[in-house]
PDB file of N, CA and C in Angstrom:
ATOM      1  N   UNK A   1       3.758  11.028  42.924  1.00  0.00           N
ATOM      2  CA  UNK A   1       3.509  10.649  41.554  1.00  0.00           C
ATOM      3  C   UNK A   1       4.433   9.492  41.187  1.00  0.00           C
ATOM      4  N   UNK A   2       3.812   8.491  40.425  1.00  0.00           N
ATOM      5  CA  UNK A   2       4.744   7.339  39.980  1.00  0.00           C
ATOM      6  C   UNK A   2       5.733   7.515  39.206  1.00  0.00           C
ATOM      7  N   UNK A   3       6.651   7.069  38.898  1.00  0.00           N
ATOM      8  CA  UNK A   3       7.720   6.885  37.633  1.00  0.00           C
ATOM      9  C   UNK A   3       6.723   7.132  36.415  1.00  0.00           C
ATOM     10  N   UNK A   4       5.788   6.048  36.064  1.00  0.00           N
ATOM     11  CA  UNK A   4       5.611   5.937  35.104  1.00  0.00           C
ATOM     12  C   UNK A   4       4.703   6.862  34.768  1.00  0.00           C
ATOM     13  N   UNK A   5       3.853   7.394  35.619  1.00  0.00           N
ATOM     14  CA  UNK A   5       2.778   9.263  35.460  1.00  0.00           C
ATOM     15  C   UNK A   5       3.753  10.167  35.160  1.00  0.00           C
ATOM     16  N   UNK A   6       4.542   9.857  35.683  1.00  0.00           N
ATOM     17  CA  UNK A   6       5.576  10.991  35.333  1.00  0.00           C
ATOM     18  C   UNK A   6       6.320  10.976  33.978  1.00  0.00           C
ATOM     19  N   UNK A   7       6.661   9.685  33.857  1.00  0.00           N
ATOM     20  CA  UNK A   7       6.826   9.639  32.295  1.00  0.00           C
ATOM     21  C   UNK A   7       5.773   9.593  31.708  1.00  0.00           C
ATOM     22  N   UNK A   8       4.738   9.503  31.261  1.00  0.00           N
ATOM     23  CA  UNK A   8       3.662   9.758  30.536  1.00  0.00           C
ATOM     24  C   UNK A   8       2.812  11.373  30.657  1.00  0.00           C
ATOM     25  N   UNK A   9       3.520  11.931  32.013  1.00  0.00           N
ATOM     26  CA  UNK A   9       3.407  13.459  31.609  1.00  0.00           C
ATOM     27  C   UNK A   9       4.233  13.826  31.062  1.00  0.00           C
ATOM     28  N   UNK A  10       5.092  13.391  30.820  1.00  0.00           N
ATOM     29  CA  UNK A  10       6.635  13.979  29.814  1.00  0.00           C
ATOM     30  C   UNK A  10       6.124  14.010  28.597  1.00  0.00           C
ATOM     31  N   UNK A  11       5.544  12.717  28.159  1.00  0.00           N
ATOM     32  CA  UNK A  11       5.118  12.374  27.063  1.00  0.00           C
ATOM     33  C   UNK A  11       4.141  12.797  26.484  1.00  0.00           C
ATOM     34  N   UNK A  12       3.339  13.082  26.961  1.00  0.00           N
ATOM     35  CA  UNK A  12       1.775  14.297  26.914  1.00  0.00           C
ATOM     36  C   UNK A  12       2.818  15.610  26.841  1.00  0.00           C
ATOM     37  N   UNK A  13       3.345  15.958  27.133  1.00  0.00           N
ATOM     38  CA  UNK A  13       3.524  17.556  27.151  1.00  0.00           C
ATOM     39  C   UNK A  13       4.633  17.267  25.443  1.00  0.00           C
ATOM     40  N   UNK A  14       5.345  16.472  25.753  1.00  0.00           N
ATOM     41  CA  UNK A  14       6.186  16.519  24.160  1.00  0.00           C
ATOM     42  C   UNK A  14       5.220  16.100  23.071  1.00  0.00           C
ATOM     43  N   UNK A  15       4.201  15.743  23.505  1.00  0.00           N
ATOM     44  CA  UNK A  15       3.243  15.330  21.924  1.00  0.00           C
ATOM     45  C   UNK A  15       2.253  16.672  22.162  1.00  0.00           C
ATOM     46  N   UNK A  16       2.516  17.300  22.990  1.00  0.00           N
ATOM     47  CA  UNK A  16       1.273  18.374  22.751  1.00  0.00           C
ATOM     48  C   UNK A  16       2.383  19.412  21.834  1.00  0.00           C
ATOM     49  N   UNK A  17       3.532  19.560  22.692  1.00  0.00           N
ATOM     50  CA  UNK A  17       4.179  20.806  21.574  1.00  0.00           C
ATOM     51  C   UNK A  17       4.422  20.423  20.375  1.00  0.00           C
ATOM     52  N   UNK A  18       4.453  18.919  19.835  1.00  0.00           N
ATOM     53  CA  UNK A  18       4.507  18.472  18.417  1.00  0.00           C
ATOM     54  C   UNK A  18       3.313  19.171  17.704  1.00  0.00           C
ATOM     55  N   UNK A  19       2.435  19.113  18.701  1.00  0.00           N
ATOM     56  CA  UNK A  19       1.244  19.542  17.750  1.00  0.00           C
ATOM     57  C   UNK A  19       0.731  20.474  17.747  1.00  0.00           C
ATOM     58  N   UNK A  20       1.254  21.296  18.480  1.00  0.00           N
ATOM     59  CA  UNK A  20       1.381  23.242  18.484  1.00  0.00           C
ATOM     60  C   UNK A  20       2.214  23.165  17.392  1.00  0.00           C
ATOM     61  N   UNK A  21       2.776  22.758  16.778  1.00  0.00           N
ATOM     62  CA  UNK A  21       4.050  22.962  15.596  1.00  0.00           C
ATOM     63  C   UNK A  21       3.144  22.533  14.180  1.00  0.00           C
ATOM     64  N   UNK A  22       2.181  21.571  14.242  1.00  0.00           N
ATOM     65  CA  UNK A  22       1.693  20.888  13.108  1.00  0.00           C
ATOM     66  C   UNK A  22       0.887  22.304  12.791  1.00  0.00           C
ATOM     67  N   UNK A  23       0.514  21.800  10.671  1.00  0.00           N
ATOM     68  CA  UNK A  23      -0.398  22.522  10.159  1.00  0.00           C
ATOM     69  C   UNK A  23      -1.852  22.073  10.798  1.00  0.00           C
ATOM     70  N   UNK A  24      -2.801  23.123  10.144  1.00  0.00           N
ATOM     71  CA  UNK A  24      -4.142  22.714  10.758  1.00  0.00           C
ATOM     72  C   UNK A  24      -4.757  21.109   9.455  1.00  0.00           C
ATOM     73  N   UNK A  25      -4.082  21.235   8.633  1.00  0.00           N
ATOM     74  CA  UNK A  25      -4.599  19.919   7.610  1.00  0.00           C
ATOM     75  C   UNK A  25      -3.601  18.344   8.069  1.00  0.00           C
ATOM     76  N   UNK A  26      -2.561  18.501   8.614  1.00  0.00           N
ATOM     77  CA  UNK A  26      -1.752  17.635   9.427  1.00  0.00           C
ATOM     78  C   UNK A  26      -2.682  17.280  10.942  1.00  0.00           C
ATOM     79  N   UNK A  27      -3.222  18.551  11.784  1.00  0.00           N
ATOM     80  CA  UNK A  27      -3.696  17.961  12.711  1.00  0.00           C
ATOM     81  C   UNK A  27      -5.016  17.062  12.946  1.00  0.00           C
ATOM     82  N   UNK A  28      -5.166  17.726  11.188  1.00  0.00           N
ATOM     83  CA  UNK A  28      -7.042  16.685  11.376  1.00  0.00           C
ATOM     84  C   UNK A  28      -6.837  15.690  10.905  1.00  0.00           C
ATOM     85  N   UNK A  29      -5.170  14.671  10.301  1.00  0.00           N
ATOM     86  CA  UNK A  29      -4.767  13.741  10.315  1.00  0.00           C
ATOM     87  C   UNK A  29      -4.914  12.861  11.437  1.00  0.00           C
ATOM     88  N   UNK A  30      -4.350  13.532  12.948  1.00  0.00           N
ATOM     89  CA  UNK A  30      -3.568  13.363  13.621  1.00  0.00           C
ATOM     90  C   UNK A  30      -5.399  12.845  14.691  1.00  0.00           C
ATOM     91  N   UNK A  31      -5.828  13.956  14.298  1.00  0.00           N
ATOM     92  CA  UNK A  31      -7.302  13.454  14.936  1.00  0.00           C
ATOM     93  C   UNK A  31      -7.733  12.657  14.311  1.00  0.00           C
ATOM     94  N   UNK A  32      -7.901  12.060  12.956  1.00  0.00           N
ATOM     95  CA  UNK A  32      -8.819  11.047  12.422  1.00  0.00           C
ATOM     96  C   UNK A  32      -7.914   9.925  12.810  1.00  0.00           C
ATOM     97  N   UNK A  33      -6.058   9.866  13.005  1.00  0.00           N
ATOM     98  CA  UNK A  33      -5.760   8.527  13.583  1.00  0.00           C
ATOM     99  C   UNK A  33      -6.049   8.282  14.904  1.00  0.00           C
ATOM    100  N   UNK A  34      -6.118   9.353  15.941  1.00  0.00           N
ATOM    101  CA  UNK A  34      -6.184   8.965  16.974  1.00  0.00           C
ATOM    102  C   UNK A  34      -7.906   7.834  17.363  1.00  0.00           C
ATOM    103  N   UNK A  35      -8.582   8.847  16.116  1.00  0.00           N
ATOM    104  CA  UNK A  35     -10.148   8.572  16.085  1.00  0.00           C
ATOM    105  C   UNK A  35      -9.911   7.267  16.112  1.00  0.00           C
ATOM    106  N   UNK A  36      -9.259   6.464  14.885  1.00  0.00           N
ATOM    107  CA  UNK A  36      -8.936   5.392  14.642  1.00  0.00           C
ATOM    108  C   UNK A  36      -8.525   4.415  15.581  1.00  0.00           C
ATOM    109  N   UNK A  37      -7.516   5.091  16.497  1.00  0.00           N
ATOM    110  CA  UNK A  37      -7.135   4.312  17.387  1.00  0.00           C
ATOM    111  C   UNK A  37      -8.241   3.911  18.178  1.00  0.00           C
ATOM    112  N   UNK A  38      -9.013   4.494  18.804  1.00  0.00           N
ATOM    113  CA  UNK A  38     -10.122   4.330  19.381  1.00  0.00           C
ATOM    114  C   UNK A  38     -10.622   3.338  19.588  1.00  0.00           C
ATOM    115  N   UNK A  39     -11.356   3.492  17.528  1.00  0.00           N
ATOM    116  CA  UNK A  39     -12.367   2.716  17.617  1.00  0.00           C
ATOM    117  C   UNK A  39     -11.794   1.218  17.127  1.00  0.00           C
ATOM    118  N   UNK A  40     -10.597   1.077  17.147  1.00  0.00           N
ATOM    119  CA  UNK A  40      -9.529  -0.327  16.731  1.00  0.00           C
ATOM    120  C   UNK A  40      -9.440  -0.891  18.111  1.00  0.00           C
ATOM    121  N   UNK A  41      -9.270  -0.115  19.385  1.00  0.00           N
ATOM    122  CA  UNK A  41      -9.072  -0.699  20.624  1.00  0.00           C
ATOM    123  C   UNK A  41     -10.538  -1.182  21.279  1.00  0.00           C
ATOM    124  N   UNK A  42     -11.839  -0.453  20.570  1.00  0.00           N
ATOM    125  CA  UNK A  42     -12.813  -0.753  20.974  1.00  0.00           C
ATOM    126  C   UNK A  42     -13.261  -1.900  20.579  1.00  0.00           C
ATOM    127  N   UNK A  43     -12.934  -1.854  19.206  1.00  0.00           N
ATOM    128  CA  UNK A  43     -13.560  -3.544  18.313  1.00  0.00           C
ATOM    129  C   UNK A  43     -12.673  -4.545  18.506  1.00  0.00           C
ATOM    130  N   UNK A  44     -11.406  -4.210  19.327  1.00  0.00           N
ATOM    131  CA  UNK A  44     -10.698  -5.268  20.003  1.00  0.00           C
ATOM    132  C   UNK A  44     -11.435  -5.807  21.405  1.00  0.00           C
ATOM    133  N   UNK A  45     -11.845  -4.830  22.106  1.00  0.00           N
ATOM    134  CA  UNK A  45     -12.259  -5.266  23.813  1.00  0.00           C
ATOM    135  C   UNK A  45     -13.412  -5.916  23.398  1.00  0.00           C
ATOM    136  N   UNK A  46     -14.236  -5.386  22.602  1.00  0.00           N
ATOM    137  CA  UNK A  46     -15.869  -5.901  22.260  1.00  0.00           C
ATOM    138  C   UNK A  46     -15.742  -7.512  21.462  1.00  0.00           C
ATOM    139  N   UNK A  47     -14.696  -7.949  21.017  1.00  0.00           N
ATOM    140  CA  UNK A  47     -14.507  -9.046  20.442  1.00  0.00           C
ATOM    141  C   UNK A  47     -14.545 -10.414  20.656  1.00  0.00           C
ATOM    142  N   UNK A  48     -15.619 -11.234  20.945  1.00  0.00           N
ATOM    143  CA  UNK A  48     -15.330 -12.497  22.011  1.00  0.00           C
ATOM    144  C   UNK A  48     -14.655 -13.426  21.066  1.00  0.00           C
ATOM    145  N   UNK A  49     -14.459 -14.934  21.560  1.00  0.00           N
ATOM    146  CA  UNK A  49     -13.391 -15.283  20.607  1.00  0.00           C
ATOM    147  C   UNK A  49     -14.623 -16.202  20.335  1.00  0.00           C
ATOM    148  N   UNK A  50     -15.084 -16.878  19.259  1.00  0.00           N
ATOM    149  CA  UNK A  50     -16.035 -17.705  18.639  1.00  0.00           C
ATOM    150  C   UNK A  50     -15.846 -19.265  18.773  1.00  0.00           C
ATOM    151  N   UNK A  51     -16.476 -20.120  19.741  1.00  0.00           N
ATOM    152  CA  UNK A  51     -15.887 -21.454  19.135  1.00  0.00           C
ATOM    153  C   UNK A  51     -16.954 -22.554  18.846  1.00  0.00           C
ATOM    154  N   UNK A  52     -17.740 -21.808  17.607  1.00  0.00           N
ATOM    155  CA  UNK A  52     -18.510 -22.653  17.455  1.00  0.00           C
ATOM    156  C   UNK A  52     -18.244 -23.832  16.632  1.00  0.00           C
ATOM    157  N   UNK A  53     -17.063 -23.838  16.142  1.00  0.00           N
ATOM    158  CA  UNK A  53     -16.668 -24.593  15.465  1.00  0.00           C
ATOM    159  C   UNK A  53     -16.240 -25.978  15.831  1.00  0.00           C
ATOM    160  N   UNK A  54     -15.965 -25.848  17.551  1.00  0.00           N
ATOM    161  CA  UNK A  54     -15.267 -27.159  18.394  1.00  0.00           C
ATOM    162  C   UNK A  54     -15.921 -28.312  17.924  1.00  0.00           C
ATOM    163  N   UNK A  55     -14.928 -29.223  17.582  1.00  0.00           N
ATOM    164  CA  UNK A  55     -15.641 -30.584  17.308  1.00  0.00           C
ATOM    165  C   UNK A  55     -15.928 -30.662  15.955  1.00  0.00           C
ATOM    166  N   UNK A  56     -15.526 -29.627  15.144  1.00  0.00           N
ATOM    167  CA  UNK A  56     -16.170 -29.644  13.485  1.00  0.00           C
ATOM    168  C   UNK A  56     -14.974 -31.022  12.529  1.00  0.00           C
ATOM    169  N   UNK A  57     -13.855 -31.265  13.485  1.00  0.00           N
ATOM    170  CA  UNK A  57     -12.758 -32.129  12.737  1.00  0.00           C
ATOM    171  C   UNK A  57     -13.136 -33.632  13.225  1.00  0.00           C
ATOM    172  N   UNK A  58     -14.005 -33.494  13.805  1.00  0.00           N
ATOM    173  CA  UNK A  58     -14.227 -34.702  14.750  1.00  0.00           C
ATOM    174  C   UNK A  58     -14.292 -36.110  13.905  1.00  0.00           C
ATOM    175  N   UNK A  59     -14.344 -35.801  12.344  1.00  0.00           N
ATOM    176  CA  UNK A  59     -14.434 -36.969  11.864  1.00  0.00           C
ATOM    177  C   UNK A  59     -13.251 -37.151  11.091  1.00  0.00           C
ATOM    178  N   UNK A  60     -12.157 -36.300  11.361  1.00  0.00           N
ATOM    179  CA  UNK A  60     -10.935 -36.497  10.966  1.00  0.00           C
ATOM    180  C   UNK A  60      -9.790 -36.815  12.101  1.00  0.00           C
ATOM    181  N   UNK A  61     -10.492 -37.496  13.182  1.00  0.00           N
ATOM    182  CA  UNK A  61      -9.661 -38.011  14.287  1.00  0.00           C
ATOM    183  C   UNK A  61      -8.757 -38.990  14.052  1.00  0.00           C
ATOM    184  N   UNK A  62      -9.410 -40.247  13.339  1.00  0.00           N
ATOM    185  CA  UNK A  62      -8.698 -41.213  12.584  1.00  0.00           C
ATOM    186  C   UNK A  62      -7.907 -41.191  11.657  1.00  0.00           C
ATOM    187  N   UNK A  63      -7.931 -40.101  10.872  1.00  0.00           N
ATOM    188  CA  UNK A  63      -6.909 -40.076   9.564  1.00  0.00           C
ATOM    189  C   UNK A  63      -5.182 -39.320  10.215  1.00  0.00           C
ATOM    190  N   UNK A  64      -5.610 -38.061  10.872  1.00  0.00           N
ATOM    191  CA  UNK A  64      -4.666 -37.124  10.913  1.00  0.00           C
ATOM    192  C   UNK A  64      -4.462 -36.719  12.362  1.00  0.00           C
ATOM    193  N   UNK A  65      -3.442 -36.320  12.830  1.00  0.00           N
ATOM    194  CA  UNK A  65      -2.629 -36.414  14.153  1.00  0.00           C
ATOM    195  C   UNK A  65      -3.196 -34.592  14.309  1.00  0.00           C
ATOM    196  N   UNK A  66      -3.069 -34.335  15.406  1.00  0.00           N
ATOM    197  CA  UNK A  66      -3.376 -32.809  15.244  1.00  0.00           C
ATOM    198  C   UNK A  66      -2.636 -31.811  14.624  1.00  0.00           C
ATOM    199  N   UNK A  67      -1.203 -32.409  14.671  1.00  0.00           N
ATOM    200  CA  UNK A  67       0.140 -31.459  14.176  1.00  0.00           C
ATOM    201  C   UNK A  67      -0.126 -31.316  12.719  1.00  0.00           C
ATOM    202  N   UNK A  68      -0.626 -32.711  11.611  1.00  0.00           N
ATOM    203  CA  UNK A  68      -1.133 -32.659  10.480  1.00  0.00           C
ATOM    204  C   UNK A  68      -2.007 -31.887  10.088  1.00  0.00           C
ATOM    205  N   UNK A  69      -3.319 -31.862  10.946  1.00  0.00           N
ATOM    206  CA  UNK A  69      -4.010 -30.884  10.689  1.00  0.00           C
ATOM    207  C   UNK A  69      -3.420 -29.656  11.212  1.00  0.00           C
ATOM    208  N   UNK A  70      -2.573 -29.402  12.206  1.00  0.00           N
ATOM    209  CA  UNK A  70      -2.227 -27.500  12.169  1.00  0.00           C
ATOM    210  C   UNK A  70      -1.433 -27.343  10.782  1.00  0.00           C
ATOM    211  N   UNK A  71      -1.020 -28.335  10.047  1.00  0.00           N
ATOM    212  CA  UNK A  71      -0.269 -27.890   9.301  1.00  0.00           C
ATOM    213  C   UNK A  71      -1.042 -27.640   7.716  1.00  0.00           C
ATOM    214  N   UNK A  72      -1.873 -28.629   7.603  1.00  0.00           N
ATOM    215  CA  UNK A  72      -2.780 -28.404   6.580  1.00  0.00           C
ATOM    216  C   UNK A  72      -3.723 -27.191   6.570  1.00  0.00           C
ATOM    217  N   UNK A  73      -3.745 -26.763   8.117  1.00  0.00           N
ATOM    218  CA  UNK A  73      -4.956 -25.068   8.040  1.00  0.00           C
ATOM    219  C   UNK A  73      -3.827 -24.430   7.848  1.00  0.00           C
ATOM    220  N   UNK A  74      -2.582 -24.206   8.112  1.00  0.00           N
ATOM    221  CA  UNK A  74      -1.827 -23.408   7.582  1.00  0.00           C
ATOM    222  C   UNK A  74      -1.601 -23.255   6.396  1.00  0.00           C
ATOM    223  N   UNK A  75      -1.291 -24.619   5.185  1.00  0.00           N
ATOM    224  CA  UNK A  75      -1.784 -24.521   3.853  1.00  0.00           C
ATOM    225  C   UNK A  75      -2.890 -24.089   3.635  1.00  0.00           C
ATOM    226  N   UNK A  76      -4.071 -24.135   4.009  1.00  0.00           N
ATOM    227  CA  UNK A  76      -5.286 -23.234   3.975  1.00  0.00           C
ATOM    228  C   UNK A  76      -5.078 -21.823   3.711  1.00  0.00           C
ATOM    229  N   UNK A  77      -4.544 -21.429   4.576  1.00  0.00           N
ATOM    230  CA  UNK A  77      -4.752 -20.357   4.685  1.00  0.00           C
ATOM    231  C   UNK A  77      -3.635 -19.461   3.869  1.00  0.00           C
ATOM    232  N   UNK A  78      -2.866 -20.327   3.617  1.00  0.00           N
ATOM    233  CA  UNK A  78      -1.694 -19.331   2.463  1.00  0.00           C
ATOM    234  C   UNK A  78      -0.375 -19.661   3.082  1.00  0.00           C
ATOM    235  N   UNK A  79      -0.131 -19.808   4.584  1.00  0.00           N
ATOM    236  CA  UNK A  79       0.919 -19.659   5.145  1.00  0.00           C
ATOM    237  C   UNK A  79       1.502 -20.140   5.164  1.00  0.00           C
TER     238      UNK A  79
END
């Protein structure tokens, strides 16, 4: 067994007796985050990155350096 199976059976067995200890209204917490986790890691993998946008500045080549424009979408955006 690896180091790290082995630490992650450590870790499985100390989160299971955490939750032999929890109430039954705490554990259906504990299930709707895990639920959560789930489906947050799923709509992460399923996510392609979009670039339909390439080329949309194309007529702001002449005015502004690219650093100008990263800095102006950052005013955009609040940041």
């Amino acid at each position: 067994m690896l180091a790290r199976e082995r630490t992650m059976s450590v870790d499985m067995r100390a989160l299971a007796d955490l939750l032999k200890e929890l109430p039954p209204d705490a554990l259906e917490e504990v299930r709707d985050f895990a639920a959560f986790l789930l489906a947050k890691q799923e709509r992460k993998a399923g996510h392609l990155l979009r670039q339909d946008w390439a080329g949309a500045l194309r007529d702001y080549r002449g005015q502004y350096t690219s650093v100008e424009l990263q800095h102006k979408a950052l005013g955009w955006r609040g940041d």
